[in-house]
PDB file of N, CA and C in Angstrom:
ATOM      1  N   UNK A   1       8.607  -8.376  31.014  1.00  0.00           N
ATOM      2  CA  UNK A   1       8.984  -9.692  31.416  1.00  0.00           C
ATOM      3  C   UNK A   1      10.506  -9.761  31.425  1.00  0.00           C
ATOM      4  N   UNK A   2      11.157 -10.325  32.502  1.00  0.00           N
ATOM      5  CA  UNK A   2      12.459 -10.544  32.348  1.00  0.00           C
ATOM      6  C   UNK A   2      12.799 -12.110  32.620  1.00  0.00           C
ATOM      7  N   UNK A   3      13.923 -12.432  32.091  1.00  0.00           N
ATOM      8  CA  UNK A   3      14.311 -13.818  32.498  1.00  0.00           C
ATOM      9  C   UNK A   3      14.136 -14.064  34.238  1.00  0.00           C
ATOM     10  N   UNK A   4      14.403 -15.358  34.809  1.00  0.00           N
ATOM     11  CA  UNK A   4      14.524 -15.504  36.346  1.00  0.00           C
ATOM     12  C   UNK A   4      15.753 -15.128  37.047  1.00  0.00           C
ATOM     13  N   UNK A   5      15.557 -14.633  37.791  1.00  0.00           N
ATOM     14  CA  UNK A   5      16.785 -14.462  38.543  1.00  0.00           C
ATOM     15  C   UNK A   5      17.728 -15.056  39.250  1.00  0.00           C
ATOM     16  N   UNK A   6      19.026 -15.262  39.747  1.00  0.00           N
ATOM     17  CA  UNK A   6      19.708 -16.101  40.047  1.00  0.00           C
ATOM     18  C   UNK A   6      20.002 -15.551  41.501  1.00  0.00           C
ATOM     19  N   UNK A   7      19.735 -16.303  42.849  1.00  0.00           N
ATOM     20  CA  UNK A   7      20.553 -15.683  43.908  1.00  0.00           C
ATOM     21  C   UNK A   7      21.905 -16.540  44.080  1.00  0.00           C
ATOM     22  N   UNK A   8      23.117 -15.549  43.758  1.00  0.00           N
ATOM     23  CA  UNK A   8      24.068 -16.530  44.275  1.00  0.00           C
ATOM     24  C   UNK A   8      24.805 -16.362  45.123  1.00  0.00           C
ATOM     25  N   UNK A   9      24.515 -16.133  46.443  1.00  0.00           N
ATOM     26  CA  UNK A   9      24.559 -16.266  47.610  1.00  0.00           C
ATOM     27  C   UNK A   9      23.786 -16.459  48.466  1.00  0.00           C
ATOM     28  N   UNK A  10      22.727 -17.727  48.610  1.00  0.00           N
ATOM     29  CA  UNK A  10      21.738 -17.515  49.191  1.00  0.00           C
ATOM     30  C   UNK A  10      21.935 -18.621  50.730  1.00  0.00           C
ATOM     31  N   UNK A  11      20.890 -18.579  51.672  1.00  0.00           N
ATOM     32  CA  UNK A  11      20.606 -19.369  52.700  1.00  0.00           C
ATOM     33  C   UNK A  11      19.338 -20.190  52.827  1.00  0.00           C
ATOM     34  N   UNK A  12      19.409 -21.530  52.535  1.00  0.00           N
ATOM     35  CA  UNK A  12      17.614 -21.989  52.456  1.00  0.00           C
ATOM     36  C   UNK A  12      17.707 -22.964  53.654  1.00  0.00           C
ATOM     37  N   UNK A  13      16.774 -22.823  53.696  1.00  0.00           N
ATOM     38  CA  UNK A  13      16.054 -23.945  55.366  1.00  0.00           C
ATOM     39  C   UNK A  13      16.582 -23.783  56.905  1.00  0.00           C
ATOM     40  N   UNK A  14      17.068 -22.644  57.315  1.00  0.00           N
ATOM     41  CA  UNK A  14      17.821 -22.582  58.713  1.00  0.00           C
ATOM     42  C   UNK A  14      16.887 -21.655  59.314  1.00  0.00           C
ATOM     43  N   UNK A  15      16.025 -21.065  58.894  1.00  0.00           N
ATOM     44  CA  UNK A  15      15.458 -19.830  59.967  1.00  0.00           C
ATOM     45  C   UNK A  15      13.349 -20.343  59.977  1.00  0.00           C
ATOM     46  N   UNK A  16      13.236 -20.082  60.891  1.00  0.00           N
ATOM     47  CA  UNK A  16      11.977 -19.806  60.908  1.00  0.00           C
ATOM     48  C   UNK A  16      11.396 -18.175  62.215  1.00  0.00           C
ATOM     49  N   UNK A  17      11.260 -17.391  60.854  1.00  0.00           N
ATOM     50  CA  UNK A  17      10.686 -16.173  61.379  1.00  0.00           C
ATOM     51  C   UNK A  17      11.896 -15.460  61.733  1.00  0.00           C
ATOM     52  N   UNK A  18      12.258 -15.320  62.879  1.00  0.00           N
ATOM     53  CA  UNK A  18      13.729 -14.323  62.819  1.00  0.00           C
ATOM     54  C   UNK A  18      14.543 -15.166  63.876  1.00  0.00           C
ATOM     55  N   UNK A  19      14.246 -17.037  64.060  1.00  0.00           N
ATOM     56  CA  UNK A  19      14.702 -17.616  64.625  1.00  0.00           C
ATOM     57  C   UNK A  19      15.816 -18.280  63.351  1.00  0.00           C
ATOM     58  N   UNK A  20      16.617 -18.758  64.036  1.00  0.00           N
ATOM     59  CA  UNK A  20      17.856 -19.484  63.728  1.00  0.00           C
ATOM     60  C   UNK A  20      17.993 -20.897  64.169  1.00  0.00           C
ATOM     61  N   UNK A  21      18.914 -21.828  62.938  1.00  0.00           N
ATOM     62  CA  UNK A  21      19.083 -22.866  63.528  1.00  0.00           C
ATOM     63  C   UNK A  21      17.839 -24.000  63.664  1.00  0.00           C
ATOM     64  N   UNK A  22      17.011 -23.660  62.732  1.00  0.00           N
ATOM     65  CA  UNK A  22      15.580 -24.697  62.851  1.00  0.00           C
ATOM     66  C   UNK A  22      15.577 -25.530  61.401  1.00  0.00           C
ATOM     67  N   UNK A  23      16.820 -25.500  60.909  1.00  0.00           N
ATOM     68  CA  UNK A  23      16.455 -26.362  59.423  1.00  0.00           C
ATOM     69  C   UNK A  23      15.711 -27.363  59.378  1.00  0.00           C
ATOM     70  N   UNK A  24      15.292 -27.653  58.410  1.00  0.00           N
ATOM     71  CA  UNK A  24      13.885 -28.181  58.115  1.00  0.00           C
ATOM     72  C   UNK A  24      13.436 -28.598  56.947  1.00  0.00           C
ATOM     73  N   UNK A  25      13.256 -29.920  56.274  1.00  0.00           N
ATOM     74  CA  UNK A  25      12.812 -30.302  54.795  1.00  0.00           C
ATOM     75  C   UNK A  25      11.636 -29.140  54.220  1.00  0.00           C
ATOM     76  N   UNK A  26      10.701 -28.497  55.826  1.00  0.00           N
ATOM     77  CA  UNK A  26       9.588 -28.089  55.368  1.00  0.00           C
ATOM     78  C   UNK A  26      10.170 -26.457  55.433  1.00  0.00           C
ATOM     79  N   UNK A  27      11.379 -26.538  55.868  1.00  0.00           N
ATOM     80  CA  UNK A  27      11.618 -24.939  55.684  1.00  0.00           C
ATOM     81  C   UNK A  27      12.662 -24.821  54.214  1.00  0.00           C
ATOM     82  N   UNK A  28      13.063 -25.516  53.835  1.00  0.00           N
ATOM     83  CA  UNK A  28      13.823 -25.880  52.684  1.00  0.00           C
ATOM     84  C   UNK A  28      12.633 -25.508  51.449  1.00  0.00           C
ATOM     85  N   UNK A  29      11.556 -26.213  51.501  1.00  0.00           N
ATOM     86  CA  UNK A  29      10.802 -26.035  50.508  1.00  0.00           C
ATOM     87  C   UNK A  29       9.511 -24.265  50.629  1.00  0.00           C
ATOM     88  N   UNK A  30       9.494 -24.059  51.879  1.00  0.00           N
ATOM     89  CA  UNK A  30       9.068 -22.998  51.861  1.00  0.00           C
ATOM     90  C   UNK A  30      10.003 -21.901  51.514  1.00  0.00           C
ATOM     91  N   UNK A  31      11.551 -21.897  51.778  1.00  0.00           N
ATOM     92  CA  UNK A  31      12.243 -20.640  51.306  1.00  0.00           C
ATOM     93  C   UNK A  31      12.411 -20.603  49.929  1.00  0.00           C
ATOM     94  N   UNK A  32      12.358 -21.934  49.067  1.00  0.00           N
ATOM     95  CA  UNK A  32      12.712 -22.367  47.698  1.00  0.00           C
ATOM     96  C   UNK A  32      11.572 -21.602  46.904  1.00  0.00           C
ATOM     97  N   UNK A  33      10.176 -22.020  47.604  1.00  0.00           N
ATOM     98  CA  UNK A  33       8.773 -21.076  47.133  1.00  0.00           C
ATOM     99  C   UNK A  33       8.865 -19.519  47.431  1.00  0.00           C
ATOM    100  N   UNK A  34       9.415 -19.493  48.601  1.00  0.00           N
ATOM    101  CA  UNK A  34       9.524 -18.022  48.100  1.00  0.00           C
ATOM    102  C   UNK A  34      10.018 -17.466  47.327  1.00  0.00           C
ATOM    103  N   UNK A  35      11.209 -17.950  46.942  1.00  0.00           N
ATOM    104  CA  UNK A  35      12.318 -17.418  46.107  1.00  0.00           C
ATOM    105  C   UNK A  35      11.610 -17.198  44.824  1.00  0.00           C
ATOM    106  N   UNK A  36      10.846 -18.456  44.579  1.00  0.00           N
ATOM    107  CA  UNK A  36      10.384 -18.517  42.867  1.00  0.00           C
ATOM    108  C   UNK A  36       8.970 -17.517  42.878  1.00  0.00           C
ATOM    109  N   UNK A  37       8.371 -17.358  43.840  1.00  0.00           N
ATOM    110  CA  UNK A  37       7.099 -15.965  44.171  1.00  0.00           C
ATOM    111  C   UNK A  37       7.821 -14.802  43.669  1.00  0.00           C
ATOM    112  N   UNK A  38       9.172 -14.534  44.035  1.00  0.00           N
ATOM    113  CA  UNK A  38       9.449 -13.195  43.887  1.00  0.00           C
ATOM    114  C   UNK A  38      10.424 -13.122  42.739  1.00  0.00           C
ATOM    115  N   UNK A  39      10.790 -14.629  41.401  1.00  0.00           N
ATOM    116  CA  UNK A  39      11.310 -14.527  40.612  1.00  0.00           C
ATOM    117  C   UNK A  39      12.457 -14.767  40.302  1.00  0.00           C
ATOM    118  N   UNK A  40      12.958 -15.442  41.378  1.00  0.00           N
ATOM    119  CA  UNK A  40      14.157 -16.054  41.761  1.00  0.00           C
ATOM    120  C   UNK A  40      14.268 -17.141  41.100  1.00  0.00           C
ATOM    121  N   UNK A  41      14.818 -17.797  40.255  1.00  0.00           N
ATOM    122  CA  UNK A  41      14.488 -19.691  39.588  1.00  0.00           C
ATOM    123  C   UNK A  41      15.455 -20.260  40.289  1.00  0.00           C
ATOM    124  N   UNK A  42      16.612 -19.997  40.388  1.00  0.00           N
ATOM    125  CA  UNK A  42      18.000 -20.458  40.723  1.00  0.00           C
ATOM    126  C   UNK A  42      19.068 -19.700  42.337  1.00  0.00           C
ATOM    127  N   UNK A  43      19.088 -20.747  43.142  1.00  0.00           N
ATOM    128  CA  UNK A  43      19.338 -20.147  44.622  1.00  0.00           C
ATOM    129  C   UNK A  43      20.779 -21.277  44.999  1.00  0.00           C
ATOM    130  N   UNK A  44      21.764 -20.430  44.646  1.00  0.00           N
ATOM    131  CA  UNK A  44      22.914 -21.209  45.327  1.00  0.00           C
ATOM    132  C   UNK A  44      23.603 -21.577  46.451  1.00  0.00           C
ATOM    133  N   UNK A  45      22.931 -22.194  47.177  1.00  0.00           N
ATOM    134  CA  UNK A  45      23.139 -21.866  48.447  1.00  0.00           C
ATOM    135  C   UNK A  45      24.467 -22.113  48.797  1.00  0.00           C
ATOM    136  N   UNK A  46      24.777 -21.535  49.905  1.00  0.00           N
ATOM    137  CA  UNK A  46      25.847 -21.258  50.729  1.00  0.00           C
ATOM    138  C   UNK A  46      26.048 -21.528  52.356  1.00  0.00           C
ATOM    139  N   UNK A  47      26.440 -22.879  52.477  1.00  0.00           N
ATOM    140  CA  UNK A  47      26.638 -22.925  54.444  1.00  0.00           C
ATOM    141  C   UNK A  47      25.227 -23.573  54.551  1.00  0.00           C
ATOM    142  N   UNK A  48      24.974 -24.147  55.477  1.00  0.00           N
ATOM    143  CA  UNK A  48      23.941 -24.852  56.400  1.00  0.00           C
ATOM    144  C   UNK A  48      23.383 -25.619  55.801  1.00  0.00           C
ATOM    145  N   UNK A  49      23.588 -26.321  54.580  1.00  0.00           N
ATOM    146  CA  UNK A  49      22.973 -27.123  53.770  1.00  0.00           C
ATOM    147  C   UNK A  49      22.609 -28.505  54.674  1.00  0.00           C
ATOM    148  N   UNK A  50      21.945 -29.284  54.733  1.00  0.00           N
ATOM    149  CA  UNK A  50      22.129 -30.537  54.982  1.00  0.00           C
ATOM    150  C   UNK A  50      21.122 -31.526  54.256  1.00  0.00           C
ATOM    151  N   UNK A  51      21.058 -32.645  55.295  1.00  0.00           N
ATOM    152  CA  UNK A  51      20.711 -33.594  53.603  1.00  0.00           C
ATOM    153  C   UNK A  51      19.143 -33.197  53.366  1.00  0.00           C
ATOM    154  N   UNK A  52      18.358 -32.506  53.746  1.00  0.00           N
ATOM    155  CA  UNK A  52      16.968 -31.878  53.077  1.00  0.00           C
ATOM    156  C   UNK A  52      17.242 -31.267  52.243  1.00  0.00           C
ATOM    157  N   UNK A  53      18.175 -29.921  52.241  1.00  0.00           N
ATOM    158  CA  UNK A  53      18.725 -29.677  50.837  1.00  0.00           C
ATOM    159  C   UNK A  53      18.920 -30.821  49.994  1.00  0.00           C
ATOM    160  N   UNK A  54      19.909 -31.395  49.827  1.00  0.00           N
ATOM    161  CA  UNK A  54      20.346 -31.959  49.097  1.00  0.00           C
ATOM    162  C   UNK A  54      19.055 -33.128  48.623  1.00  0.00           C
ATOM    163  N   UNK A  55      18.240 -33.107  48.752  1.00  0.00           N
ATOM    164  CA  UNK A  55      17.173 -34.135  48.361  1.00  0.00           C
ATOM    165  C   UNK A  55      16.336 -32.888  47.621  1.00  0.00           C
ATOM    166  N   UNK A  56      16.145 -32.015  48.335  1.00  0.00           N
ATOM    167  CA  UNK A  56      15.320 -30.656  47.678  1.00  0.00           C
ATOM    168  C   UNK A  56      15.912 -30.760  46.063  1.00  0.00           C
ATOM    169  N   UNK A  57      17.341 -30.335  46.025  1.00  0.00           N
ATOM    170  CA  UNK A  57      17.758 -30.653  44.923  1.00  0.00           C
ATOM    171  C   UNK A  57      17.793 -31.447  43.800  1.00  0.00           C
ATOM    172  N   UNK A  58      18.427 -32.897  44.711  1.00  0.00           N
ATOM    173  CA  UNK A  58      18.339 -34.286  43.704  1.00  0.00           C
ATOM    174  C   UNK A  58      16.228 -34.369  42.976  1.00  0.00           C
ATOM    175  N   UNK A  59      15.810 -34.244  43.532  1.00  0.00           N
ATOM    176  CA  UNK A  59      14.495 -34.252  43.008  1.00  0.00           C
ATOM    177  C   UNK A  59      13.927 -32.906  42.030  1.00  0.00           C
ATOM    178  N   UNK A  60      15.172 -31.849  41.795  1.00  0.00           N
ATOM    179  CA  UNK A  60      14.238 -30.902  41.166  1.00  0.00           C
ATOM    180  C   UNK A  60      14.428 -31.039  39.618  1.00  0.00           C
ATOM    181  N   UNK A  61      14.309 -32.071  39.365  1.00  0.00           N
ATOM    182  CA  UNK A  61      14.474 -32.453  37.308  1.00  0.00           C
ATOM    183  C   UNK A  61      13.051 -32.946  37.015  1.00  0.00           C
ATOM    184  N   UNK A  62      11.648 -32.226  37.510  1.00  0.00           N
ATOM    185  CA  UNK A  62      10.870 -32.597  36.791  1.00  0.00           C
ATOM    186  C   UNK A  62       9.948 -31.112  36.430  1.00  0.00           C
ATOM    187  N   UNK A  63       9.096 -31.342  35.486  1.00  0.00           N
ATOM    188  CA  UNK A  63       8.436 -30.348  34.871  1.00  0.00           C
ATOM    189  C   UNK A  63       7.544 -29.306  35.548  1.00  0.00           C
ATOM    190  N   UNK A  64       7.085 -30.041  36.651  1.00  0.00           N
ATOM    191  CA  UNK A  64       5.826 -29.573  37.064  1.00  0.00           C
ATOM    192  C   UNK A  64       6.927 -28.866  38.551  1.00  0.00           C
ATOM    193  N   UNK A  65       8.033 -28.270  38.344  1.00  0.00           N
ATOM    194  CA  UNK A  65       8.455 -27.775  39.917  1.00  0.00           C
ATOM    195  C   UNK A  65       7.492 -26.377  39.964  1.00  0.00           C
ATOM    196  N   UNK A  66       7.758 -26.479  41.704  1.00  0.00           N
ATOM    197  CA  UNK A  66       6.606 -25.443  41.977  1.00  0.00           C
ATOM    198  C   UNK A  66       7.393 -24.521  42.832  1.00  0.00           C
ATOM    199  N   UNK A  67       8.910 -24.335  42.298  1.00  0.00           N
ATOM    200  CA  UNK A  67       9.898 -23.517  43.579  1.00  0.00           C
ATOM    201  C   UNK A  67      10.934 -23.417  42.708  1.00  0.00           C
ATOM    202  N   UNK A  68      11.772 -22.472  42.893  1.00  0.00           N
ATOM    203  CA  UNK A  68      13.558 -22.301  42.862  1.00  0.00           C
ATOM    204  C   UNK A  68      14.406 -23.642  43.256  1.00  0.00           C
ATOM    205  N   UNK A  69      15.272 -23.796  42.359  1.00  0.00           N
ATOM    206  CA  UNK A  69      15.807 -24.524  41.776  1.00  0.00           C
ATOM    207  C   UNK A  69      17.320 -24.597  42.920  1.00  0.00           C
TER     208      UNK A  69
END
C-alpha cells in the first residue's frame, strides 16, 4: 500500500478521446475518476480550467468523494 499520489502537472476536462477542446463538467468529473482509479488523490491542474473546474473543486470537502481532488 502506498499513500495517493499527487499529479502536479495535470490537464482535466478538455479532451474527449484524442479530441481537443471539448471541456465539459462531465469530462471534468470523468478525468478526476480516473485519476483516483489509478491512485492519483490530488491533480493540479494547469491551463484550460474553467468554471466546471472550479465548481469540481469548490464542492470537493465532503466525505463520500468518489474522484481526485
Amino acid at each position: 500500500m502506498i499513500p495517493g499520489l499527487v499529479n502536479a502537472h495535470g490537464h482535466v476536462g478538455n479532451t474527449s478521446g484524442l479530441q481537443q477542446g471539448v471541456y465539459s463538467a462531465a469530462h471534468v468529473l470523468r478525468d478526476l475518476r480516473t485519476y483516483a482509479a489509478y491512485g492519483v488523490t490530488t491533480v493540479f491542474s494547469l491551463g484550460d480550467d474553467q468554471d466546471a473546474g472550479f465548481r469540481a473543486r469548490d464542492a470537493q470537502a465532503v466525505p463520500s468523494l468518489d474522484r481526485a481532488r
